[in-house]
N, C-alpha and C. Protein backbone atom coordinates (compact mmCIF):
# COMPACT_ATOMS: atom_id res chain seq x y z
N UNK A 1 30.46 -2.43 32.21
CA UNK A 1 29.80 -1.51 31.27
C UNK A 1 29.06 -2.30 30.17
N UNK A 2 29.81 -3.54 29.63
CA UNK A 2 29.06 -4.36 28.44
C UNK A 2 27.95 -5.11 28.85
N UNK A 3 28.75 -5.23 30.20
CA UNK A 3 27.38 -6.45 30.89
C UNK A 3 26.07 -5.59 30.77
N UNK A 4 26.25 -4.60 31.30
CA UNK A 4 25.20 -3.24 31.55
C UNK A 4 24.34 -2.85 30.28
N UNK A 5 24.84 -3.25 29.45
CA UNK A 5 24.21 -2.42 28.01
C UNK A 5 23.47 -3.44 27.44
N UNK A 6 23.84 -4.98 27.75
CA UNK A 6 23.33 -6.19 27.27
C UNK A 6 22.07 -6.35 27.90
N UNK A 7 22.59 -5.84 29.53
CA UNK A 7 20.93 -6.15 29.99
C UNK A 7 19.61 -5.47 29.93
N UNK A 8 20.54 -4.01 29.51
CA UNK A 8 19.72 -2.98 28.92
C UNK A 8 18.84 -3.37 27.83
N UNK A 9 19.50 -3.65 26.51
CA UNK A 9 19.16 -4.40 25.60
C UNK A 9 18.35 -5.31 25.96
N UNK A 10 18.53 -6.50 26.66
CA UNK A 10 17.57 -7.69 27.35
C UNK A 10 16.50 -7.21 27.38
N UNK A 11 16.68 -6.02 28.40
CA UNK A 11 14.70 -5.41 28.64
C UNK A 11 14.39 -4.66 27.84
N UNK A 12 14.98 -3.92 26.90
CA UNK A 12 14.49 -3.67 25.89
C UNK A 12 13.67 -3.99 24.75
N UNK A 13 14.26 -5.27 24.80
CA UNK A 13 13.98 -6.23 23.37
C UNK A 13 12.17 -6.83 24.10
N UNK A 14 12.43 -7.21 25.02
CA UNK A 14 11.10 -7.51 25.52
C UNK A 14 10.32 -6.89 26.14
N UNK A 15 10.56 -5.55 26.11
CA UNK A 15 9.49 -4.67 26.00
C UNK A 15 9.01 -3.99 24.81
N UNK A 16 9.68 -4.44 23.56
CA UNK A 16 8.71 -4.37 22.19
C UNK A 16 8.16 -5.43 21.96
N UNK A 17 8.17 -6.38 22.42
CA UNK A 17 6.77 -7.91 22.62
C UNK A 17 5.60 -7.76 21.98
N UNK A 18 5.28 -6.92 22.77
CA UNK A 18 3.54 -6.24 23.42
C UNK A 18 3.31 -5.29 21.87
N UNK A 19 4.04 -4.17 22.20
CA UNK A 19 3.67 -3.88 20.80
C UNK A 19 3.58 -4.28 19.30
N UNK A 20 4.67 -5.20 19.08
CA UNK A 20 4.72 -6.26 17.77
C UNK A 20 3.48 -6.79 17.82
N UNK A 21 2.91 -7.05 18.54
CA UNK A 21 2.30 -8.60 18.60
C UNK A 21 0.72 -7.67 18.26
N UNK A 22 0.50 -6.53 18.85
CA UNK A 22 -0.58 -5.75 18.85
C UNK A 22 -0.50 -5.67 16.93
N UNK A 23 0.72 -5.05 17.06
CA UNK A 23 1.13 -4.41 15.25
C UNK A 23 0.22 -5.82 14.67
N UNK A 24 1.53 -6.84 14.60
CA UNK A 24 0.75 -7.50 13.63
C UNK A 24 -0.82 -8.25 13.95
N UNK A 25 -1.56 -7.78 14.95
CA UNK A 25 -2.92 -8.13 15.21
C UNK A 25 -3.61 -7.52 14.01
N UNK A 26 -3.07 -6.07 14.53
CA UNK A 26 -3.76 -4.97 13.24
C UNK A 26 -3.58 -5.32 12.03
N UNK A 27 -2.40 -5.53 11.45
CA UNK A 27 -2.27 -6.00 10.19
C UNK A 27 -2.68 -7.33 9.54
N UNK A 28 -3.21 -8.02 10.62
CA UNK A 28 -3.97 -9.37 9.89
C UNK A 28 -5.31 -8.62 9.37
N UNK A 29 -5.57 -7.95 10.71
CA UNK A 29 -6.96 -7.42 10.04
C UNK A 29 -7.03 -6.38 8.96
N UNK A 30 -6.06 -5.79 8.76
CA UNK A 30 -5.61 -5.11 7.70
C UNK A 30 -6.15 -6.13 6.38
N UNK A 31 -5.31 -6.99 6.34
CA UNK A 31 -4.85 -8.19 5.33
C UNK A 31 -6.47 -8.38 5.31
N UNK A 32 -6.92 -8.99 5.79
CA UNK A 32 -8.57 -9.45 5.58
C UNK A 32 -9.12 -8.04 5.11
N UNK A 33 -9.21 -7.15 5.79
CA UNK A 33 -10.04 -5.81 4.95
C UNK A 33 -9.60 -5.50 3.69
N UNK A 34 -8.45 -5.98 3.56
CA UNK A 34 -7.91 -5.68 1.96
C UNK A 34 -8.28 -6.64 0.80
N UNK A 35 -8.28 -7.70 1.25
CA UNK A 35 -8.96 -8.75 0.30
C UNK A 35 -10.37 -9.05 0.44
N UNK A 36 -11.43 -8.52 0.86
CA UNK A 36 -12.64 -7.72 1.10
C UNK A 36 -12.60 -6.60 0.25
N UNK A 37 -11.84 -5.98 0.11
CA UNK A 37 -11.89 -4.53 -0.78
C UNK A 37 -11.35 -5.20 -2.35
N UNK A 38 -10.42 -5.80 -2.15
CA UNK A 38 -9.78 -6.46 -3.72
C UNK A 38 -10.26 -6.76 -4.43
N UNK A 39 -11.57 -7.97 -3.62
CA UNK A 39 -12.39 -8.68 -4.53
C UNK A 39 -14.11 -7.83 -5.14
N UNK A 40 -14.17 -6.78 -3.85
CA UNK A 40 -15.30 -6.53 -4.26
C UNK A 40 -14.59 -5.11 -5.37
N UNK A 41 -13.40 -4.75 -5.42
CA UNK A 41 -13.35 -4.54 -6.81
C UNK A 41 -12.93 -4.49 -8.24
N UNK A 42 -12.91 -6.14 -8.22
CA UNK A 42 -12.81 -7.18 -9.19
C UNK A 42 -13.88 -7.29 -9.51
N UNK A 43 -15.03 -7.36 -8.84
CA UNK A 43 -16.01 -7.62 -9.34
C UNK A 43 -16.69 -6.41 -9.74
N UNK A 44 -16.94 -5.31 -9.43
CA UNK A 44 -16.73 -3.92 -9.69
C UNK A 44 -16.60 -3.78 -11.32
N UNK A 45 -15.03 -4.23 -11.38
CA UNK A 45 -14.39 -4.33 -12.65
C UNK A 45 -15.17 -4.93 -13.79
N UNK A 46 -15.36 -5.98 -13.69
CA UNK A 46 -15.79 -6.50 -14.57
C UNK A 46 -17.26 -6.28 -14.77
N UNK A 47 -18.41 -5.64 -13.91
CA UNK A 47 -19.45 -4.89 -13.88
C UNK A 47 -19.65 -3.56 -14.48
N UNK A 48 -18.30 -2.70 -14.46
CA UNK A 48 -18.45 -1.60 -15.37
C UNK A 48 -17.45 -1.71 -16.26
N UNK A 49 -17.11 -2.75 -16.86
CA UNK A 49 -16.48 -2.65 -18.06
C UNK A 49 -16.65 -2.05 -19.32
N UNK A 50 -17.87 -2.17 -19.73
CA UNK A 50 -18.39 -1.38 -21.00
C UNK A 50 -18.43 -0.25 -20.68
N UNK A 51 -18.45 0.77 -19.77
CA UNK A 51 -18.29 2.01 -19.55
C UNK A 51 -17.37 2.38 -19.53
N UNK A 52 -15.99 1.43 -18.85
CA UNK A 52 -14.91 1.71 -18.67
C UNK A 52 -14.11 1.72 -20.37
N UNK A 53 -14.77 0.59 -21.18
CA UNK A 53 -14.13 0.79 -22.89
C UNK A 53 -15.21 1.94 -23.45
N UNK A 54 -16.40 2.49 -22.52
CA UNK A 54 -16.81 3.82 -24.28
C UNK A 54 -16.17 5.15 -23.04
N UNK A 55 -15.42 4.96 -22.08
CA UNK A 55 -14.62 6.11 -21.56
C UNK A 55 -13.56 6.52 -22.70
N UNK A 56 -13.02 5.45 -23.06
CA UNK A 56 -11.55 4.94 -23.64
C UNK A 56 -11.89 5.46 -25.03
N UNK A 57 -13.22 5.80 -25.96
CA UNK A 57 -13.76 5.74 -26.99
C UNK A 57 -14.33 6.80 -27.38
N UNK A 58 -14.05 8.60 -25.90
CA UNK A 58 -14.80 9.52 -26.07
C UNK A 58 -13.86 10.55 -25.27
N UNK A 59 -13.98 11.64 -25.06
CA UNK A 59 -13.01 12.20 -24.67
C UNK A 59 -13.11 12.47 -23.28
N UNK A 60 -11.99 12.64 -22.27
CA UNK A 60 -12.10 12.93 -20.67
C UNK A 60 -13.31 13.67 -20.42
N UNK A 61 -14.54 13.39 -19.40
CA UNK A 61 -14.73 14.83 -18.85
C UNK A 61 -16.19 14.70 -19.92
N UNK A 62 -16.09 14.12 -20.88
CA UNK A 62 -17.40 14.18 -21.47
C UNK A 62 -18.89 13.71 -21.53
N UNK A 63 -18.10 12.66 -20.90
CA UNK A 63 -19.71 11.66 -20.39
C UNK A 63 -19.31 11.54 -18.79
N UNK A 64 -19.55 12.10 -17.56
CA UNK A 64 -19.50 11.82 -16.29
C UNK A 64 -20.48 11.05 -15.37
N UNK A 65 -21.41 10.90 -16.89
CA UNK A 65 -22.79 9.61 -16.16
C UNK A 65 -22.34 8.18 -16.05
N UNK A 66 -20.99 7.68 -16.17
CA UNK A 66 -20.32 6.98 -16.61
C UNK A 66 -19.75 5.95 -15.75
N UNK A 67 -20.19 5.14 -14.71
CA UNK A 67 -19.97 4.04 -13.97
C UNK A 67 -18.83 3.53 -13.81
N UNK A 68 -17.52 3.87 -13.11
CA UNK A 68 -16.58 3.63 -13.27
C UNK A 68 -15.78 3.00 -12.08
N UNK A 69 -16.60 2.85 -11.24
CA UNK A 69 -16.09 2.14 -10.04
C UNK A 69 -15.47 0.72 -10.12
N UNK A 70 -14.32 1.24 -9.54
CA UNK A 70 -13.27 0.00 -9.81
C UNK A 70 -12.19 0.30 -10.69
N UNK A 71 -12.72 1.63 -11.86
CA UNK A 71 -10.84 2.00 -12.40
C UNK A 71 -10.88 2.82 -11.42
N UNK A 72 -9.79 2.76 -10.81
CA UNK A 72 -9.63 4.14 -10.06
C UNK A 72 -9.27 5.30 -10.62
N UNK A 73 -8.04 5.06 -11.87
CA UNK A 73 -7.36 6.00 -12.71
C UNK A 73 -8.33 6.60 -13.34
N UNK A 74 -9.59 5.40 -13.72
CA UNK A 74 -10.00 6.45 -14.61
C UNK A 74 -11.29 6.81 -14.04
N UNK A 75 -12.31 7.03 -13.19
CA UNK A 75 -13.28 7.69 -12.42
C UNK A 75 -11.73 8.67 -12.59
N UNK A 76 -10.49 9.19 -11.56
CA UNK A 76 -9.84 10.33 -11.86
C UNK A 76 -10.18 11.15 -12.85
N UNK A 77 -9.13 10.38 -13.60
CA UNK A 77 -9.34 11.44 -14.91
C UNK A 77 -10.49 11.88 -15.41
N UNK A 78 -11.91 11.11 -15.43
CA UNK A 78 -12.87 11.42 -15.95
C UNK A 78 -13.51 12.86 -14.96
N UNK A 79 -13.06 12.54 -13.51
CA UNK A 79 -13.27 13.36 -13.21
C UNK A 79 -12.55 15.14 -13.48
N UNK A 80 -11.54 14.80 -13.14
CA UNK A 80 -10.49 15.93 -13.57
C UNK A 80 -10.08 15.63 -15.34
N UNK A 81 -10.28 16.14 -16.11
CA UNK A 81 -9.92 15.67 -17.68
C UNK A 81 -8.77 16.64 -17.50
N UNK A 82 -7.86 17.29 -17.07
CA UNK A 82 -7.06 17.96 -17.54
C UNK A 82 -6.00 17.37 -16.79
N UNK A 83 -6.33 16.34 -16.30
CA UNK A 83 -5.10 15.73 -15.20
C UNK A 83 -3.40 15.08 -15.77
N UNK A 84 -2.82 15.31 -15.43
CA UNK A 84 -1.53 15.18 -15.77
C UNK A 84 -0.94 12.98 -15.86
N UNK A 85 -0.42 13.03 -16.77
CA UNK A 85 0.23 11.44 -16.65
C UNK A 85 0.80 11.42 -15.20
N UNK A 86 1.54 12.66 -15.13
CA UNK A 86 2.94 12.16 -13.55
C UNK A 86 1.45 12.27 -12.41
N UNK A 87 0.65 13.22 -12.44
CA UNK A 87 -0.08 12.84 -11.32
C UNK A 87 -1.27 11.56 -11.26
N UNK A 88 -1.89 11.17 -12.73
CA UNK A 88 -2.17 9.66 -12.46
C UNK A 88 -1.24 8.65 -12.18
N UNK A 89 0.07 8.80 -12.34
CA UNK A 89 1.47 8.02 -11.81
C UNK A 89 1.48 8.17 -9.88
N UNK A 90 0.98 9.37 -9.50
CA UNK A 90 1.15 10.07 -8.20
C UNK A 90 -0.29 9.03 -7.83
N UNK A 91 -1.32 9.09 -8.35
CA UNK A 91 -2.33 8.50 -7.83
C UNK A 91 -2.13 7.21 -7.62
N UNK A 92 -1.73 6.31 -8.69
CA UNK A 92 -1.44 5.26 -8.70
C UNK A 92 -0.38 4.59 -7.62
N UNK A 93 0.17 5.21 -7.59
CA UNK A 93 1.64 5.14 -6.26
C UNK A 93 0.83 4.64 -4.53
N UNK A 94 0.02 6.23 -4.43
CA UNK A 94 -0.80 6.36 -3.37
C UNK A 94 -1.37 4.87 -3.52
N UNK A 95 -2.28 4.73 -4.47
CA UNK A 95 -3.18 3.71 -4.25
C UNK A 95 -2.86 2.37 -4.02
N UNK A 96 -1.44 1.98 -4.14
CA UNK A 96 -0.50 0.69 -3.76
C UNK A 96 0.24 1.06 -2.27
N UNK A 97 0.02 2.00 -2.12
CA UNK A 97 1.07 2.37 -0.56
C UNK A 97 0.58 1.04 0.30
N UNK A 98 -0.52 1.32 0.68
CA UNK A 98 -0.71 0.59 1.89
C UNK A 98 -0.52 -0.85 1.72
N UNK A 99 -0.90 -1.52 0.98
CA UNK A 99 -0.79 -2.84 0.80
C UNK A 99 0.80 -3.38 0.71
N UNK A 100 1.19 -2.11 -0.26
CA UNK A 100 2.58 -2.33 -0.66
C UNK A 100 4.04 -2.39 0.70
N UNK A 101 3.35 -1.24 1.39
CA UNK A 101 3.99 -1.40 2.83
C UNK A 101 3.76 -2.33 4.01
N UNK A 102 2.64 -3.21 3.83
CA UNK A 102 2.09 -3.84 5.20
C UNK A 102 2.95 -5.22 4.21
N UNK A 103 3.11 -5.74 3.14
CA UNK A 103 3.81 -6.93 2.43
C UNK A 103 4.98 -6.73 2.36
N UNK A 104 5.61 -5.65 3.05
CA UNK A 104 6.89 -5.23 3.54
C UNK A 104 7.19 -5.33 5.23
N UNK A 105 6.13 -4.61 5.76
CA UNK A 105 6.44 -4.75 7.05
C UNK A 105 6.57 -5.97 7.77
N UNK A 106 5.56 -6.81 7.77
CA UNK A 106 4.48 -7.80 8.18
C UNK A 106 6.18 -8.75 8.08
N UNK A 107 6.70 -9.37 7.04
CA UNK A 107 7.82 -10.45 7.48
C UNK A 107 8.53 -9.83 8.88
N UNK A 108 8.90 -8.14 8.15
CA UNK A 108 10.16 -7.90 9.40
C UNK A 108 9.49 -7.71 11.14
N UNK A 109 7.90 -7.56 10.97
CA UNK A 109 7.39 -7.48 12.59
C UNK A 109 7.27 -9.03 12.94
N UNK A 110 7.19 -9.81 12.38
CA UNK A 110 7.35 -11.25 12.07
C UNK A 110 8.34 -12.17 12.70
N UNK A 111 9.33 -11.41 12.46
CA UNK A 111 10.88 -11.81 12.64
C UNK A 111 11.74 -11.38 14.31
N UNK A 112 10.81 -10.03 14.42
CA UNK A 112 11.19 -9.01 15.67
C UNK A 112 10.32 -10.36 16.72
N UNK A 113 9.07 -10.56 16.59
CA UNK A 113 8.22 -11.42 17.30
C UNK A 113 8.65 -12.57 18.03
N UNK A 114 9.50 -13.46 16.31
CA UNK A 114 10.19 -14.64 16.51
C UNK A 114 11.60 -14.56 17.50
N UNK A 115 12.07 -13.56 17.30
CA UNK A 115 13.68 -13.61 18.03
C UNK A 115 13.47 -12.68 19.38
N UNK A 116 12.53 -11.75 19.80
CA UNK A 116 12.19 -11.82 21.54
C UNK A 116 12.14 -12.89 22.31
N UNK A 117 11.25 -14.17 21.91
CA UNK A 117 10.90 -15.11 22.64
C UNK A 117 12.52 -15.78 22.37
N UNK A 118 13.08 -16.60 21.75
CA UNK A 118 13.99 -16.36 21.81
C UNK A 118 15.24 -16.58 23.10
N UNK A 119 15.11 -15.16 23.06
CA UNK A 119 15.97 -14.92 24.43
C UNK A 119 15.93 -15.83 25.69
N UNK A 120 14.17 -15.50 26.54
CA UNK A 120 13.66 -16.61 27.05
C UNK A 120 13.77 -17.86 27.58
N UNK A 121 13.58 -18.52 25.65
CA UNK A 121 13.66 -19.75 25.52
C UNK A 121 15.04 -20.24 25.97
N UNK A 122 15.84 -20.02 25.20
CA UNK A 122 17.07 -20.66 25.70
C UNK A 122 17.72 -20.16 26.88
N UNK A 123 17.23 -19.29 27.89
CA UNK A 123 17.70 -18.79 29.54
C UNK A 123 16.69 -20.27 30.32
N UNK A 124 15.25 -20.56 29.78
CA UNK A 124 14.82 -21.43 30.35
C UNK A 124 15.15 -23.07 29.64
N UNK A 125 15.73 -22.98 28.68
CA UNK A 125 16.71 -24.45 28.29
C UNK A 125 17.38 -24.41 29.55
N UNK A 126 18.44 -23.59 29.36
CA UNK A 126 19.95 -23.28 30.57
C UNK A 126 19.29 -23.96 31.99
N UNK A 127 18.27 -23.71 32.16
CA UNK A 127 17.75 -23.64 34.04
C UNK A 127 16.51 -25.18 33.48
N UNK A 128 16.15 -25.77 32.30
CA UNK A 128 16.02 -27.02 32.86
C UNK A 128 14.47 -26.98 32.37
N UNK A 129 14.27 -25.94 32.27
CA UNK A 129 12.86 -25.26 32.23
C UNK A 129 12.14 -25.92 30.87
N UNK A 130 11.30 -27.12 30.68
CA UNK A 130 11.14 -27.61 29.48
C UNK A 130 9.68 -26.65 28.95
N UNK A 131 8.76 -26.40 30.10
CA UNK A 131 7.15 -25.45 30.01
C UNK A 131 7.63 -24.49 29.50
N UNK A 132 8.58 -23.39 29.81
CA UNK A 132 9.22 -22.01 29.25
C UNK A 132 9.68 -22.34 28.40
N UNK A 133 10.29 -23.58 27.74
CA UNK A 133 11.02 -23.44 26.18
C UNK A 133 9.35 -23.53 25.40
N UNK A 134 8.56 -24.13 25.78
CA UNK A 134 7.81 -24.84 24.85
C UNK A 134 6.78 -23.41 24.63
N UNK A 135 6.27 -22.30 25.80
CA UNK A 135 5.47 -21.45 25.56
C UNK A 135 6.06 -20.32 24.93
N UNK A 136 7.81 -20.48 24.91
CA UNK A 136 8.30 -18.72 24.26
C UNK A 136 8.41 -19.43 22.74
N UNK A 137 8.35 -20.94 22.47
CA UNK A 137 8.86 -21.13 21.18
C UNK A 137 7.11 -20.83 20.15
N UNK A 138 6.23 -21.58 20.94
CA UNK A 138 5.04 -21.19 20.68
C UNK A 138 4.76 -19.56 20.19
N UNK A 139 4.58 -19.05 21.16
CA UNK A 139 4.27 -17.46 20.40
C UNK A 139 5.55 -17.25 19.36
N UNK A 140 7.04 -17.65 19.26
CA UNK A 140 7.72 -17.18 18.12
C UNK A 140 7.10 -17.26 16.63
N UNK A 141 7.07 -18.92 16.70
CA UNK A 141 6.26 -19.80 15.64
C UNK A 141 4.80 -18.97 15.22
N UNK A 142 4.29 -18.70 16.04
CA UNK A 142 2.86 -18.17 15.81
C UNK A 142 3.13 -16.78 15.17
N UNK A 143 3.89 -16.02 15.50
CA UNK A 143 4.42 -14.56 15.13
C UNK A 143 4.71 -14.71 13.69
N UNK A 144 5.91 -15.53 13.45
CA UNK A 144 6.20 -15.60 12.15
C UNK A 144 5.48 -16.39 10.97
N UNK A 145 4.53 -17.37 11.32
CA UNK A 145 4.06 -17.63 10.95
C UNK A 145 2.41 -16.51 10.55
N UNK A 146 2.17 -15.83 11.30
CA UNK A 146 1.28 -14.39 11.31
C UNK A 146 1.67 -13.66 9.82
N UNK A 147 3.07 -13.21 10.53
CA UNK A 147 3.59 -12.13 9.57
C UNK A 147 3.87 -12.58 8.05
N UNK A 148 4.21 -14.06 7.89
CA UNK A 148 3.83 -14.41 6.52
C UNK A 148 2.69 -14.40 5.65
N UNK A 149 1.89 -14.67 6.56
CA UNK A 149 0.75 -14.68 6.11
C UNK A 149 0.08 -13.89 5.41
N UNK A 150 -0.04 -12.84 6.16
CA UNK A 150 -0.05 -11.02 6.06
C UNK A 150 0.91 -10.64 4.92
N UNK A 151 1.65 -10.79 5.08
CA UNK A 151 2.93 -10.51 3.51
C UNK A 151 2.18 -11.55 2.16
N UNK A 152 2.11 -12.05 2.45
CA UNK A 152 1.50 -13.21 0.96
C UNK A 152 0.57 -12.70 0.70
N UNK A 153 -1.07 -11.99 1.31
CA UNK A 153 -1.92 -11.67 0.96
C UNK A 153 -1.74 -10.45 0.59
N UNK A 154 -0.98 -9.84 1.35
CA UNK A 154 -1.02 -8.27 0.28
C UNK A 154 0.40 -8.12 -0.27
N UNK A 155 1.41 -9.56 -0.16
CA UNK A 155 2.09 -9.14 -1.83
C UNK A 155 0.93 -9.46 -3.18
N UNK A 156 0.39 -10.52 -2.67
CA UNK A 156 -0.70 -10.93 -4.07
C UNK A 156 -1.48 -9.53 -4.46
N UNK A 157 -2.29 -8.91 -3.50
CA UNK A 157 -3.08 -8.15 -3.83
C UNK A 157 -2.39 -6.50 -4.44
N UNK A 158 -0.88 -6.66 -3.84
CA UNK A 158 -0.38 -4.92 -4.50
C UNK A 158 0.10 -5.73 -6.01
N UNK A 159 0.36 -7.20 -5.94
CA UNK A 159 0.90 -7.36 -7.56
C UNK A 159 -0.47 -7.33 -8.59
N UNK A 160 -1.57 -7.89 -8.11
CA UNK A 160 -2.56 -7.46 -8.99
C UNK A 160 -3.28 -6.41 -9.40
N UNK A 161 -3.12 -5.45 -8.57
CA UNK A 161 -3.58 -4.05 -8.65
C UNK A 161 -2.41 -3.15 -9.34
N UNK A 162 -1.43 -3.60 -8.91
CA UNK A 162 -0.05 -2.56 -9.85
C UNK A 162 -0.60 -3.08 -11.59
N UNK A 163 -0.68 -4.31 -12.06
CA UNK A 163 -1.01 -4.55 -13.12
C UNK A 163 -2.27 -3.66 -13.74
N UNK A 164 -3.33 -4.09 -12.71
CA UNK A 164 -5.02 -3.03 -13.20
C UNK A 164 -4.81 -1.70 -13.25
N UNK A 165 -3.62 -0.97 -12.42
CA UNK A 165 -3.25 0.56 -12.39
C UNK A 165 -2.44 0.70 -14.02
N UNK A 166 -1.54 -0.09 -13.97
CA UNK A 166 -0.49 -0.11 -15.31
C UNK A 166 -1.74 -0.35 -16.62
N UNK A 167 -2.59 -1.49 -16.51
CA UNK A 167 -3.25 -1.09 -17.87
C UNK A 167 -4.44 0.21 -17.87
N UNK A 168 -4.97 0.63 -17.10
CA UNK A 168 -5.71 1.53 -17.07
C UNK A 168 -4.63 2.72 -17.45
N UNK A 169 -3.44 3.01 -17.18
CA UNK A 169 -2.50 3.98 -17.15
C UNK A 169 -2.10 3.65 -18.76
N UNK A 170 -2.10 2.93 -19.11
CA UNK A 170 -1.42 2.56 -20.50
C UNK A 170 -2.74 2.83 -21.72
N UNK A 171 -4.53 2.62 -21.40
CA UNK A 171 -5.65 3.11 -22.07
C UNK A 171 -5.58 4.38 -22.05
N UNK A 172 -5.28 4.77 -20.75
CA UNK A 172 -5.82 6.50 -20.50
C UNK A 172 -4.78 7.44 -21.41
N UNK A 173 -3.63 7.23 -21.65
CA UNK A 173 -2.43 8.11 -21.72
C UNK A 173 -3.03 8.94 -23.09
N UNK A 174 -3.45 8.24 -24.27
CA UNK A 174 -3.47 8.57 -24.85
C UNK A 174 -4.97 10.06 -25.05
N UNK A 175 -5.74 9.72 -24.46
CA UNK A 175 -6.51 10.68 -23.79
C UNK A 175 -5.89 12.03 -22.92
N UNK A 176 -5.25 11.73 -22.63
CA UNK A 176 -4.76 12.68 -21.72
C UNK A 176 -3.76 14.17 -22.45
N UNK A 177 -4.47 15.37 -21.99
CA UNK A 177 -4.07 16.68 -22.93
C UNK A 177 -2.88 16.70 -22.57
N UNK A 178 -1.65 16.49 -23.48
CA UNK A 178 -0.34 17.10 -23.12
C UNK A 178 -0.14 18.58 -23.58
N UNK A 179 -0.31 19.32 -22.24
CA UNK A 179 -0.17 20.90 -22.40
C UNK A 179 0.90 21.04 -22.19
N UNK A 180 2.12 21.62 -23.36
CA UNK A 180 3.11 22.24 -22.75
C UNK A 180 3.11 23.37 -21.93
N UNK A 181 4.39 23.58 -21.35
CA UNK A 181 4.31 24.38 -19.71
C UNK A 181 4.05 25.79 -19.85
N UNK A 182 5.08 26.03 -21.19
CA UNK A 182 4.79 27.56 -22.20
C UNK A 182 3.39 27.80 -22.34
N UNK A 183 2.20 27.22 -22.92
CA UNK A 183 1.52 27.60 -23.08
C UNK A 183 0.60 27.66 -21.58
N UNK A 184 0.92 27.14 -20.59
CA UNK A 184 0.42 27.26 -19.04
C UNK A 184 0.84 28.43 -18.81
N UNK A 185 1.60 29.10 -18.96
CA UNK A 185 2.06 30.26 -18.03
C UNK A 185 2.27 31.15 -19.20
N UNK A 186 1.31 31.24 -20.54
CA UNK A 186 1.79 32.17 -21.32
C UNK A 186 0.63 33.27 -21.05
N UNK A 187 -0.88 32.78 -20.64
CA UNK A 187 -1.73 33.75 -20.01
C UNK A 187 -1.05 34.75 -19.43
N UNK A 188 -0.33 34.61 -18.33
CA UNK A 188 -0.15 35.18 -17.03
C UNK A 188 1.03 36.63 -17.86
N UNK A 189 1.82 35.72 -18.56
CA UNK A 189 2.95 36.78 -19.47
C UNK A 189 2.19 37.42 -20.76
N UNK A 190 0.93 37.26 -20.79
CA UNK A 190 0.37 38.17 -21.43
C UNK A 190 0.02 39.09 -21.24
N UNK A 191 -0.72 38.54 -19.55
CA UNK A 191 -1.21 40.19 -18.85
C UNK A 191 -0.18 40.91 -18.79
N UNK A 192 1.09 40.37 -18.25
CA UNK A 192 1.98 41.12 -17.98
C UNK A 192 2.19 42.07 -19.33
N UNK A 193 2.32 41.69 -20.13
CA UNK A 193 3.14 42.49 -21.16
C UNK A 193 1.95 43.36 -21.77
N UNK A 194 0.74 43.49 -21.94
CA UNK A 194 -0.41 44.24 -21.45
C UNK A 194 -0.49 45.30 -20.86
N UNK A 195 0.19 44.97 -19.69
CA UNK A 195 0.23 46.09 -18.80
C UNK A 195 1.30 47.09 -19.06
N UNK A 196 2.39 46.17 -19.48
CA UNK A 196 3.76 46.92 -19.53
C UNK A 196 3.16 48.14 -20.91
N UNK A 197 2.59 47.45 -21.47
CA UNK A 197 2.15 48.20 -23.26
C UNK A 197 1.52 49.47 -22.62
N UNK A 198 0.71 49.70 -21.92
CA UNK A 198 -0.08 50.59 -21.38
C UNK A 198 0.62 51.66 -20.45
């Protein structure tokens, strides 16, 4: 029965190969499209800066001729002026997902890559096999060495952008209408009691 489940396992494990190896294909190219996007908006940044400080200097929503590509938070808000802190917090979140998850994934598809071959390798040590140690150790090495790669470029790029989200989030706040909830839903209990009067 154990023997049975091991070998199960055996073909198991190397029939997620193929797909790892696809995964982290995608995610290199991920990694390159992201630092393509990073830089061109860094440079962005520092191109609409003076728009981005007389945003900071006038109220939401009032000047929308206003060049803002590259804050993300704040093209938002400028767009929506009535927008809430927790949902520029919600935006901001979104806007780190992806990077933030592929500098997560990328070691552990990395690791799955390295320890398939693995198996392999040391069945063709056992039998003498020096070509089979040398081609399963090859793709391991190459895998994990992939998936680092991919993790370093978009841990760098979600740590620099969490910072550009945090100070744009830390300019804007004070702009931002804090409506209590009472006065949101006191319309609605007006009609009501309106009606009731009548």
């Amino acid at each position: 029965m154990i023997s049975t489940i091991e070998q199960l396992m055996y073909q198991l494990s190397d029939f997620f190969m193929a797909p790892v190896l696809l995964l982290i294909s995608g995610l290199f190219i991920y990694a390159l499209f992201a630092s393509g996007q990073f830089f061109a908006q860094s440079i962005q940044r520092r191109t609409n800066k003076t728009h981005f400080q007389q945003l900071l200097l006038s109220k939401l929503g009032e000047n929308k001729q206003l060049t803002l590509a590259g804050y993300t938070l704040s093209q938002l808000a400028n767009k929506q002026p009535n927008i809430s802190k927790d949902q520029l917090d919600v935006a901001a979140l979104c806007n780190l997902e992806g990077v933030r998850n592929v500098s997560r994934l990328a070691p552990m598809l990395g690791l799955i890559a390295t320890m398939v071959p693995m198996g392999p390798a040391l069945k063709s040590l056992a039998d003498g096999n020096i070509q089979g140690i040398s081609e399963n150790l090859i793709v391991a090495f190459s895998s994990v060495i992939f998936g680092l790669v991919i993790a370093s470029i978009t841990f760098w790029i979600a740590s620099v952008k969490k910072r550009w989200l945090a100070e744009e989030l830390v300019a804007l706040t004070p702009l931002l209408q804090h409506v209590p909830i009472t006065q949101i839903i006191q319309p609605t209990e007006l009609k009501e009691q309106k009606h009731a009067a009548a």
